[in-house]
Protein backbone atom coordinates (compact mmCIF):
# COMPACT_ATOMS: atom_id res chain seq x y z
CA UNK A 1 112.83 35.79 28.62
CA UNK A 2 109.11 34.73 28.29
CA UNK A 3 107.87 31.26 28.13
CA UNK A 4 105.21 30.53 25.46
CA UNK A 5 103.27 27.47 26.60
CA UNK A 6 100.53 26.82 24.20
CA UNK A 7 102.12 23.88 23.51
CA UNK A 8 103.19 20.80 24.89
CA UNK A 9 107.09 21.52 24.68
CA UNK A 10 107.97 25.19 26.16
CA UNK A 11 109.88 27.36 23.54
CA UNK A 12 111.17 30.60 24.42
CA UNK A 13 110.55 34.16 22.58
CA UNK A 14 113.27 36.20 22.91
CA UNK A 15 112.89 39.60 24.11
CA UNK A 16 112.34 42.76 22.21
CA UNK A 17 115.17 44.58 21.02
CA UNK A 18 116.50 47.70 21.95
CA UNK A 19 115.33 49.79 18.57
CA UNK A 20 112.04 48.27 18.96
CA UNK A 21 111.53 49.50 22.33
CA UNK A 22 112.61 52.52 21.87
CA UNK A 23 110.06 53.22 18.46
CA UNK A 24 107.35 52.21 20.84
CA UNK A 25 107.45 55.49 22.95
CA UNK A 26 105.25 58.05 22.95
CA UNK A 27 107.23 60.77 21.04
CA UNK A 28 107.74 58.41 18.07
CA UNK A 29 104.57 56.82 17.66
CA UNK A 30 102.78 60.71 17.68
CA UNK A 31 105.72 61.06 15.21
CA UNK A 32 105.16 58.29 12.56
CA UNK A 33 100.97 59.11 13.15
CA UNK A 34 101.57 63.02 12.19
CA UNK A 35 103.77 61.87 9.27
CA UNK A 36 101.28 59.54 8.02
CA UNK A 37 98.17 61.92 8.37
CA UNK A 38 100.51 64.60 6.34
CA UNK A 39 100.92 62.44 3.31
CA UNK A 40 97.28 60.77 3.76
CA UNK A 41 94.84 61.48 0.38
CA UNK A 42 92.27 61.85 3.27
CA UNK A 43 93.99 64.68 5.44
CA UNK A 44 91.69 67.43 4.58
CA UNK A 45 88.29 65.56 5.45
CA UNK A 46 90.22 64.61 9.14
CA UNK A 47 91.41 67.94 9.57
CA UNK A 48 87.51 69.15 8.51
CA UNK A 49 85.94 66.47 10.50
CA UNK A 50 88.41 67.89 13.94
CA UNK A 51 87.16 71.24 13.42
CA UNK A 52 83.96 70.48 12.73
CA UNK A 53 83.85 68.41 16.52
CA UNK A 54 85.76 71.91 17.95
CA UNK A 55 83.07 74.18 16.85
CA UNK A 56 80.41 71.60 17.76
CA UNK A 57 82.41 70.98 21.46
CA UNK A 58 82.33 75.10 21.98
CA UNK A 59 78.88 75.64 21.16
CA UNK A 60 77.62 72.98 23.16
CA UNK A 61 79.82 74.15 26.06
CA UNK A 62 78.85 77.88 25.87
CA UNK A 63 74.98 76.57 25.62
CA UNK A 64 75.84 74.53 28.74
CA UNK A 65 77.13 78.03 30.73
CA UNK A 66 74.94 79.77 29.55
CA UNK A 67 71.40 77.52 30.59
CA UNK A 68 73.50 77.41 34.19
CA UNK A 69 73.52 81.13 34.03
CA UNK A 70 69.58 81.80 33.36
CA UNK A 71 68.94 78.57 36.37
CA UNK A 72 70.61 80.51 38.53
CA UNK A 73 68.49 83.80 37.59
CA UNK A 74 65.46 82.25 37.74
CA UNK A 75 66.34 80.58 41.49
CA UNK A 76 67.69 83.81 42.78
CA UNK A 77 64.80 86.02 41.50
CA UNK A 78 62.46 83.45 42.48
CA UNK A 79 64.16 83.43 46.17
CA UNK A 80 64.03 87.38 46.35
CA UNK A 81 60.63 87.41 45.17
CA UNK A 82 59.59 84.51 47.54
CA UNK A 83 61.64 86.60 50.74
CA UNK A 84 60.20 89.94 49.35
CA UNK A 85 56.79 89.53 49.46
CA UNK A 86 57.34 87.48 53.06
CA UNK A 87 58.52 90.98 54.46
CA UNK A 88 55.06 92.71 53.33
CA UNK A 89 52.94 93.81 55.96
CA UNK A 90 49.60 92.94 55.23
CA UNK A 91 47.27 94.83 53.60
CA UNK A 92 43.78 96.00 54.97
CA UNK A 93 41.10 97.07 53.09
């Protein structure tokens, strides 16, 4: 039992019931949210709008690898050029 004291006399709120509890899992709530979306006017444009962020979420993840992929080209090319020319033996003229 919980005690609601915003008051001067304490009342008590009984506690939730069993059905109620139960509704609030997880499994039930993605439940009643899927049912709604299916018979929303508006399902299209949400379903539009989510694969619009996919496509948007891949590309900017590929563009992510891929600007890793060239760093690393230019730092390893730049390293063997760097150890490369350190191995020379001087020129004379």
């Amino acid at each position: 039992m919980v005690t609601d004291r915003s008051d001067d006399r304490a009342r008590t709120i009984p506690p939730p019931d069993k059905d109620e509890t139960a509704e609030s899992a997880l499994v039930p709530q993605l439940a009643m949210m899927s049912r709604g979306l299916w018979v929303s006017q508006t399902r299209n444009t949400v379903a539009l709008l989510a694969g619009a962020l996919l496509v948007l979420n891949v590309a900017q993840r590929s563009l992510g690898e891929m600007l890793k992929l060239k760093l690393r080209q230019g730092v390893r090319g730049e390293f063997v050029n760097r150890k490369s020319s350190r191995n020379k033996p001087l020129e004379q003229s």
